[in-house]
N, C-alpha and C. Protein backbone atom coordinates (compact mmCIF):
# COMPACT_ATOMS: atom_id res chain seq x y z
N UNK A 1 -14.85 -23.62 -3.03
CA UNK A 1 -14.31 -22.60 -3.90
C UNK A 1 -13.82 -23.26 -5.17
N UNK A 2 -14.57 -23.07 -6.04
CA UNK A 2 -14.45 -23.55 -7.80
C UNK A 2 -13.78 -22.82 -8.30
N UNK A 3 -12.45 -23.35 -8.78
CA UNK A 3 -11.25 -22.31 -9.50
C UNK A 3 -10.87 -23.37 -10.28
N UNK A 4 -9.89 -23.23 -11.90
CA UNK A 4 -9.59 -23.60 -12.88
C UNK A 4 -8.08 -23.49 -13.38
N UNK A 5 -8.03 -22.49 -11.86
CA UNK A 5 -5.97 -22.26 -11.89
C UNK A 5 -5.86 -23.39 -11.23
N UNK A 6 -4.17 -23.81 -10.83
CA UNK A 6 -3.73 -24.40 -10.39
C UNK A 6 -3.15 -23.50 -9.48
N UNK A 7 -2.46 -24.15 -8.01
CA UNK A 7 -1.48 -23.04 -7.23
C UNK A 7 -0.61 -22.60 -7.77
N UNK A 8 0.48 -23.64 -8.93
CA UNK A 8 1.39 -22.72 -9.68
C UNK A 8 1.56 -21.59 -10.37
N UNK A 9 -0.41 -21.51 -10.84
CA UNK A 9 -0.86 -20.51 -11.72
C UNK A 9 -0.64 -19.54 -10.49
N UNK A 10 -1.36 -19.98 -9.44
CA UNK A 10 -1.59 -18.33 -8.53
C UNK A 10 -0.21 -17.77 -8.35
N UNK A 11 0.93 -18.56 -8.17
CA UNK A 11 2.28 -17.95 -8.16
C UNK A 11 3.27 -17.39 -9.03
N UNK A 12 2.62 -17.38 -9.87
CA UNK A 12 3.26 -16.52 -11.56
C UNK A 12 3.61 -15.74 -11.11
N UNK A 13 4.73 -15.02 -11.19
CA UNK A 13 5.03 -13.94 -11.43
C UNK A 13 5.33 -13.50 -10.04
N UNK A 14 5.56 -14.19 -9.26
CA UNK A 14 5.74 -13.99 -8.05
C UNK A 14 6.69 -13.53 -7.05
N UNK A 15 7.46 -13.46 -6.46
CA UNK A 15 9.02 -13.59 -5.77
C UNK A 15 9.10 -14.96 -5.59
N UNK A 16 10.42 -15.50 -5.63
CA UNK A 16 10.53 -16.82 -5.09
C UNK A 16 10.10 -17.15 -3.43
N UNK A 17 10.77 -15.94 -2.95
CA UNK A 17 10.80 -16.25 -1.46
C UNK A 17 9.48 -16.40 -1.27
N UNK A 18 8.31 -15.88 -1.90
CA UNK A 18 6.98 -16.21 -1.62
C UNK A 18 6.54 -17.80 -1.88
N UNK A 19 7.06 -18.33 -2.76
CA UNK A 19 6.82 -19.42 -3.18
C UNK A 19 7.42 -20.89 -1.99
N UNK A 20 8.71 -20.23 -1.56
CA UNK A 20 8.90 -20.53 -0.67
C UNK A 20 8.78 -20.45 1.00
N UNK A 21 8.49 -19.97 0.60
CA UNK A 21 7.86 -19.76 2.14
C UNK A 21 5.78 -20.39 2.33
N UNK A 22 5.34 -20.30 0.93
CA UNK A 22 3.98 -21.75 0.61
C UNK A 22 4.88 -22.38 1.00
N UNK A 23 6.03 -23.15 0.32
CA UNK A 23 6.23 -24.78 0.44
C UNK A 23 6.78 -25.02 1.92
N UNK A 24 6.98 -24.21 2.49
CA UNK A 24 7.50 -24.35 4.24
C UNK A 24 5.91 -24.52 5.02
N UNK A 25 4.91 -23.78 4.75
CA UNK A 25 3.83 -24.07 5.64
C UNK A 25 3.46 -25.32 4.91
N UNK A 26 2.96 -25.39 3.69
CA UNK A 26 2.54 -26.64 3.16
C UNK A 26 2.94 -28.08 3.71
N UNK A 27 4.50 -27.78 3.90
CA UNK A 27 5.19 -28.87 4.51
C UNK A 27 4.39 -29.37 5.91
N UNK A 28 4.45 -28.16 6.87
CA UNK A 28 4.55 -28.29 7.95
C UNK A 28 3.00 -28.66 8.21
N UNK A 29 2.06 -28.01 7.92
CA UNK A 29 0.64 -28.30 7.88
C UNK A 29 0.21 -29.44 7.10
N UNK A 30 0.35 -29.69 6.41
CA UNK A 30 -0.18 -31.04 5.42
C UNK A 30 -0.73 -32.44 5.96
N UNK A 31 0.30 -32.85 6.74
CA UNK A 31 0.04 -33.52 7.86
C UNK A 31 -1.04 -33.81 8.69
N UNK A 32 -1.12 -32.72 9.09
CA UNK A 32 -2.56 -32.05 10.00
C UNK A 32 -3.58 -33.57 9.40
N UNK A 33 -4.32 -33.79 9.73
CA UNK A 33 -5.03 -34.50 9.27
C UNK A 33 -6.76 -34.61 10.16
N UNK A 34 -7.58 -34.35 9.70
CA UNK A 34 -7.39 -34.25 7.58
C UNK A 34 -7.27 -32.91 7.46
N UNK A 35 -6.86 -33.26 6.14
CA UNK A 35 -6.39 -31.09 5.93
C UNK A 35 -6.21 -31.62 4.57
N UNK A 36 -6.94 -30.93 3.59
CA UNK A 36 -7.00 -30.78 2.31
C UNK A 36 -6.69 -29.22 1.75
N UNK A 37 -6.01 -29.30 0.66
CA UNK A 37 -5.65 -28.16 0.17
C UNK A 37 -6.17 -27.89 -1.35
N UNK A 38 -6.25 -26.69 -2.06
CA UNK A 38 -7.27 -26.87 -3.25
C UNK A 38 -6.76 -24.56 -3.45
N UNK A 39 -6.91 -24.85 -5.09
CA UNK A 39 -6.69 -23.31 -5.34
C UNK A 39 -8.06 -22.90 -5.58
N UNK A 40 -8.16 -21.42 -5.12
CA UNK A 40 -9.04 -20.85 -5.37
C UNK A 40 -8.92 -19.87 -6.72
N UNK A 41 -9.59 -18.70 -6.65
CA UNK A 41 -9.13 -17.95 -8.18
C UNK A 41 -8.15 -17.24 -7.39
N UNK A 42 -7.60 -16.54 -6.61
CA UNK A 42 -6.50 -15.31 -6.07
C UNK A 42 -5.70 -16.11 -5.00
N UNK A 43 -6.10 -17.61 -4.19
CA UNK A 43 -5.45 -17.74 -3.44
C UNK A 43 -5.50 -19.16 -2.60
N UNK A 44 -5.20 -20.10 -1.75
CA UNK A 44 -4.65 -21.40 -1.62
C UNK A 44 -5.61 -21.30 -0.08
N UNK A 45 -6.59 -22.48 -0.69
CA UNK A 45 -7.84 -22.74 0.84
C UNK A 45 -7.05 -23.85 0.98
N UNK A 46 -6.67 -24.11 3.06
CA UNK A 46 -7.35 -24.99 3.26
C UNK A 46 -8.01 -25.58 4.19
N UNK A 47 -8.97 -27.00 4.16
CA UNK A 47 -9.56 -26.94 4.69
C UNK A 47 -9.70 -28.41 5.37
N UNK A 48 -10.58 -28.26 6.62
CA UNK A 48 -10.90 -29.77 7.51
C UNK A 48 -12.59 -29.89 7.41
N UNK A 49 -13.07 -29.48 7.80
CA UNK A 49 -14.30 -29.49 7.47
C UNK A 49 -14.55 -27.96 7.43
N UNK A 50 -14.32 -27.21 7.40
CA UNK A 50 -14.41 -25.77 6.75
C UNK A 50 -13.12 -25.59 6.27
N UNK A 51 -13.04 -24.02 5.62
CA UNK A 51 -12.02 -23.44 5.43
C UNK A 51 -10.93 -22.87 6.85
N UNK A 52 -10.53 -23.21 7.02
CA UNK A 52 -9.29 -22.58 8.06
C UNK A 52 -8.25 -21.88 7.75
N UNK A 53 -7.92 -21.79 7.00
CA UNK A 53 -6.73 -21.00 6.10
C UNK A 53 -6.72 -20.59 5.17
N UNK A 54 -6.51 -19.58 4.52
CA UNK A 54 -6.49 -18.89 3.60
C UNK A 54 -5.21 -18.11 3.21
N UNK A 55 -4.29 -18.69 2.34
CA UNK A 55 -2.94 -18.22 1.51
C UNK A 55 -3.02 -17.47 0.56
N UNK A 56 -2.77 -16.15 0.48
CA UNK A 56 -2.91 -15.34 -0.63
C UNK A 56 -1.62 -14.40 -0.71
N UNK A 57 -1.02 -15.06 -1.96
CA UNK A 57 0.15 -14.65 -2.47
C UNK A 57 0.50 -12.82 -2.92
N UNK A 58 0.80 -11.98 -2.39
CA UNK A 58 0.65 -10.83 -2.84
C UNK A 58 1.93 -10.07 -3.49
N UNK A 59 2.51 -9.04 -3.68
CA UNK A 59 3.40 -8.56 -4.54
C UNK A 59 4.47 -9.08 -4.11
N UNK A 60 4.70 -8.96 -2.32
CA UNK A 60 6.09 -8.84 -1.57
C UNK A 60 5.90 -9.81 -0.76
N UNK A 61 4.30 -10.29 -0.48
CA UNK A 61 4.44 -10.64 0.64
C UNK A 61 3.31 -11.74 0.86
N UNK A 62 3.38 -12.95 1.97
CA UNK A 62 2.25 -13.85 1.27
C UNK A 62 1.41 -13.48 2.69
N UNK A 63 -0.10 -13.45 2.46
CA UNK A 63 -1.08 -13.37 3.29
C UNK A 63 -1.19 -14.66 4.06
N UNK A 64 -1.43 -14.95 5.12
CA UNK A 64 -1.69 -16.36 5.91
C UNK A 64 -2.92 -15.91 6.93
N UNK A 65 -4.17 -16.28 6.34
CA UNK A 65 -5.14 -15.78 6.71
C UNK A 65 -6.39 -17.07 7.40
N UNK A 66 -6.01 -17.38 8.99
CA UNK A 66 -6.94 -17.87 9.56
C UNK A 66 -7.84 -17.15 10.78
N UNK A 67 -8.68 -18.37 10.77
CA UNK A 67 -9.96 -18.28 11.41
C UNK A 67 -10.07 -19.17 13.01
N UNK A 68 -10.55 -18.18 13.94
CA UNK A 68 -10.84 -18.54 15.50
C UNK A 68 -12.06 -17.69 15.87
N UNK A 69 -12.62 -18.84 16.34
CA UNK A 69 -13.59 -18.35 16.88
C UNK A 69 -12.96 -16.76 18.65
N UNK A 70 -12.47 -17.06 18.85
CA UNK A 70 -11.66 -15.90 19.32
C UNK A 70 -10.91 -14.98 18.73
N UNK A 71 -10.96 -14.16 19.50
CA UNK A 71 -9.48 -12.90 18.55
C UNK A 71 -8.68 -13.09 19.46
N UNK A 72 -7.46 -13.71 18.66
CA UNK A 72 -6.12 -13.89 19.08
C UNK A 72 -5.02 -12.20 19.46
N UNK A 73 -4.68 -12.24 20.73
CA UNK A 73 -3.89 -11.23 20.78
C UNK A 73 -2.29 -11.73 20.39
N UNK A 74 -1.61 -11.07 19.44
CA UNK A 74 -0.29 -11.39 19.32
C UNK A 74 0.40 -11.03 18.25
N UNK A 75 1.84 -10.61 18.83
CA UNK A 75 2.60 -9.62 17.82
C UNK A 75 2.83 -10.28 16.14
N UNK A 76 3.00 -11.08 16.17
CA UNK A 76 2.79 -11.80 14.57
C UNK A 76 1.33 -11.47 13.91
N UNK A 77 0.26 -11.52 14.63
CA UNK A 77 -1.05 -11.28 13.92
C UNK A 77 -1.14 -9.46 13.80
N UNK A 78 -1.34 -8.74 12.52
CA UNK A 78 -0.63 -8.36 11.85
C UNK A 78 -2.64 -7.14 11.62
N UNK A 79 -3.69 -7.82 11.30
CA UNK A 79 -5.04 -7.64 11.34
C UNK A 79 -5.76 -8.32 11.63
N UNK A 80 -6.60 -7.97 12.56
CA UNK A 80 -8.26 -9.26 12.98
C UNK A 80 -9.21 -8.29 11.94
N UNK A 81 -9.95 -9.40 11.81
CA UNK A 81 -11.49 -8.77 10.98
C UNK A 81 -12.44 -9.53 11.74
N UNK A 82 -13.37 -9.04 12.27
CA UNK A 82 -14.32 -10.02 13.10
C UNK A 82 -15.57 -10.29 12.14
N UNK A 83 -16.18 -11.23 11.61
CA UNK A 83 -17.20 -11.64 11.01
C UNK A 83 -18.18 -12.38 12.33
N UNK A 84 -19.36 -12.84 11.61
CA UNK A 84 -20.39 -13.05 12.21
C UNK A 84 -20.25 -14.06 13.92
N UNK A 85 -19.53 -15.07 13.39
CA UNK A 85 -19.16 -15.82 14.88
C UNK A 85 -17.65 -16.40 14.85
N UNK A 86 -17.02 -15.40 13.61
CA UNK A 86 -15.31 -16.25 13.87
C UNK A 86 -15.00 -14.98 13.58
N UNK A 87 -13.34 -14.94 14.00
CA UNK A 87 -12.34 -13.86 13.88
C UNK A 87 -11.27 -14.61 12.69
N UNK A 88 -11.17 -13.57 11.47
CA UNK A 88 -10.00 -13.46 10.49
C UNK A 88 -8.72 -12.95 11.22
N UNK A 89 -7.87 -13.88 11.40
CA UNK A 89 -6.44 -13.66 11.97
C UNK A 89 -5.78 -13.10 10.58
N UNK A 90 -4.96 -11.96 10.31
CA UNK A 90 -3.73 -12.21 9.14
C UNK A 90 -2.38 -12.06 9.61
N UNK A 91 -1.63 -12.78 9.23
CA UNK A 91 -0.43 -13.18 9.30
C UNK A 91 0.56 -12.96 7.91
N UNK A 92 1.79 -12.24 7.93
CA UNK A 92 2.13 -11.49 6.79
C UNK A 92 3.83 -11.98 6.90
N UNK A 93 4.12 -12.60 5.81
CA UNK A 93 5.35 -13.14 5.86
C UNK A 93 5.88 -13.18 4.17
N UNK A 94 7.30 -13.01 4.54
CA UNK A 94 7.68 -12.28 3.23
C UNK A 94 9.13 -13.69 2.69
N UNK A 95 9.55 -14.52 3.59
CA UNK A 95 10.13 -15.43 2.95
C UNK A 95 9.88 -16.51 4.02
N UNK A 96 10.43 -17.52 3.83
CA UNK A 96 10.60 -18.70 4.80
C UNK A 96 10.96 -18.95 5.84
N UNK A 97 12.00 -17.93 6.41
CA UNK A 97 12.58 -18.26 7.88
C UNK A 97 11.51 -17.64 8.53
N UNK A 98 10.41 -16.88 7.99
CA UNK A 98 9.46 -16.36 9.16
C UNK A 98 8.12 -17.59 9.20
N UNK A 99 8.90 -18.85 8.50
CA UNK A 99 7.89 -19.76 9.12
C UNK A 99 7.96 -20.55 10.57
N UNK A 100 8.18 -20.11 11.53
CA UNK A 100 8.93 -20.75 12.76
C UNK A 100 7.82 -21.69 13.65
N UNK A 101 8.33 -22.12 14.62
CA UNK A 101 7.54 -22.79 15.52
C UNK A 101 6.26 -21.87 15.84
N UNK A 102 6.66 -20.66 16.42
CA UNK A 102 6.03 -19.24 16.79
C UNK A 102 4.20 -19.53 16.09
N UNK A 103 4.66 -19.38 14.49
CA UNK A 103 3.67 -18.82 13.76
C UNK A 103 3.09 -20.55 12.95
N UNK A 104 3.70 -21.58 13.50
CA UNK A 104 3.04 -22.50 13.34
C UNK A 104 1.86 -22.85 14.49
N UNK A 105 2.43 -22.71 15.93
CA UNK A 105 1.20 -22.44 16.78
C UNK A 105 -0.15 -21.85 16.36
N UNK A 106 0.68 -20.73 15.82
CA UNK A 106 -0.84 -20.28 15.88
C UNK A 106 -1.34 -20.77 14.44
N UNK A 107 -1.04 -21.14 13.66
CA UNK A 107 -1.93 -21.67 12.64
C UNK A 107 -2.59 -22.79 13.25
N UNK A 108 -2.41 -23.72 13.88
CA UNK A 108 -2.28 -24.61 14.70
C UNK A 108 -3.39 -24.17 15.45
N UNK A 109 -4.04 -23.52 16.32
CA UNK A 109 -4.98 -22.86 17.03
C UNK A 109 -6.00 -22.90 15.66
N UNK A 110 -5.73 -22.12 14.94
CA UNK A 110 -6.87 -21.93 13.64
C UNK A 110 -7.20 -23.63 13.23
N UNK A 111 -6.22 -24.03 13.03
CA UNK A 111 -6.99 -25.65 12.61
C UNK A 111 -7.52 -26.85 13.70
N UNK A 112 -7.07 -26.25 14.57
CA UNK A 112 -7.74 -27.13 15.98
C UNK A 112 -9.10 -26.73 16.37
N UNK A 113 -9.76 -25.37 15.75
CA UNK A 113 -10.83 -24.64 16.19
C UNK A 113 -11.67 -25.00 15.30
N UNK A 114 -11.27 -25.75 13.84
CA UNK A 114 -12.73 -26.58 13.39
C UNK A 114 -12.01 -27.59 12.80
């Protein structure tokens, strides 16, 4: 994904708590290894050898949008979209304390699955 913003750009205008609550997963995922991160035009890939995550900053609230080859049942996952051989998990969080152990698992599942 070829974009010319930066992530700061995608967060203009943003709420803080959104911004914060990126720098709480960022933290916590980064690590992951390998796990590369990179802006797109609307929103924050990242990836291990595919895309696994997908961050998209919205008015109130930030999108946390991964991928399993299963559909995950669970009260934090929020919409599945099923595509061709993986399931779009979304995950919808509006400041930082809803970054918990909880909803690191399951990102955690999404990046263990490629």
């Amino acid at each position: 994904m070829c974009s010319t913003r930066t992530i700061d750009e995608i967060f203009e205008g943003k709420p803080d708590e959104l911004i914060l609550a990126f720098d709480q997963v960022l933290i916590h995922v980064i690590d992951w290894n390998p796990c590369s991160v990179g802006a797109a035009t609307n929103a924050i890939v990242f990836t291990k050898e595919k895309a696994w995550l997908i961050v998209k900053p919205m008015a109130k609230l930030l999108d946390l949008k991964f991928y399993h080859p299963e559909k995950i049942e669970h009260h934090l996952i929020k919409r599945t979209v099923h595509y061709r051989k993986v399931y779009a998990h979304h995950i919808r969080i509006a400041d930082e304390s809803e970054v918990t152990p909880e909803l690191l698992s399951l990102l955690r599942m999404g990046y263990d699955a490629y």
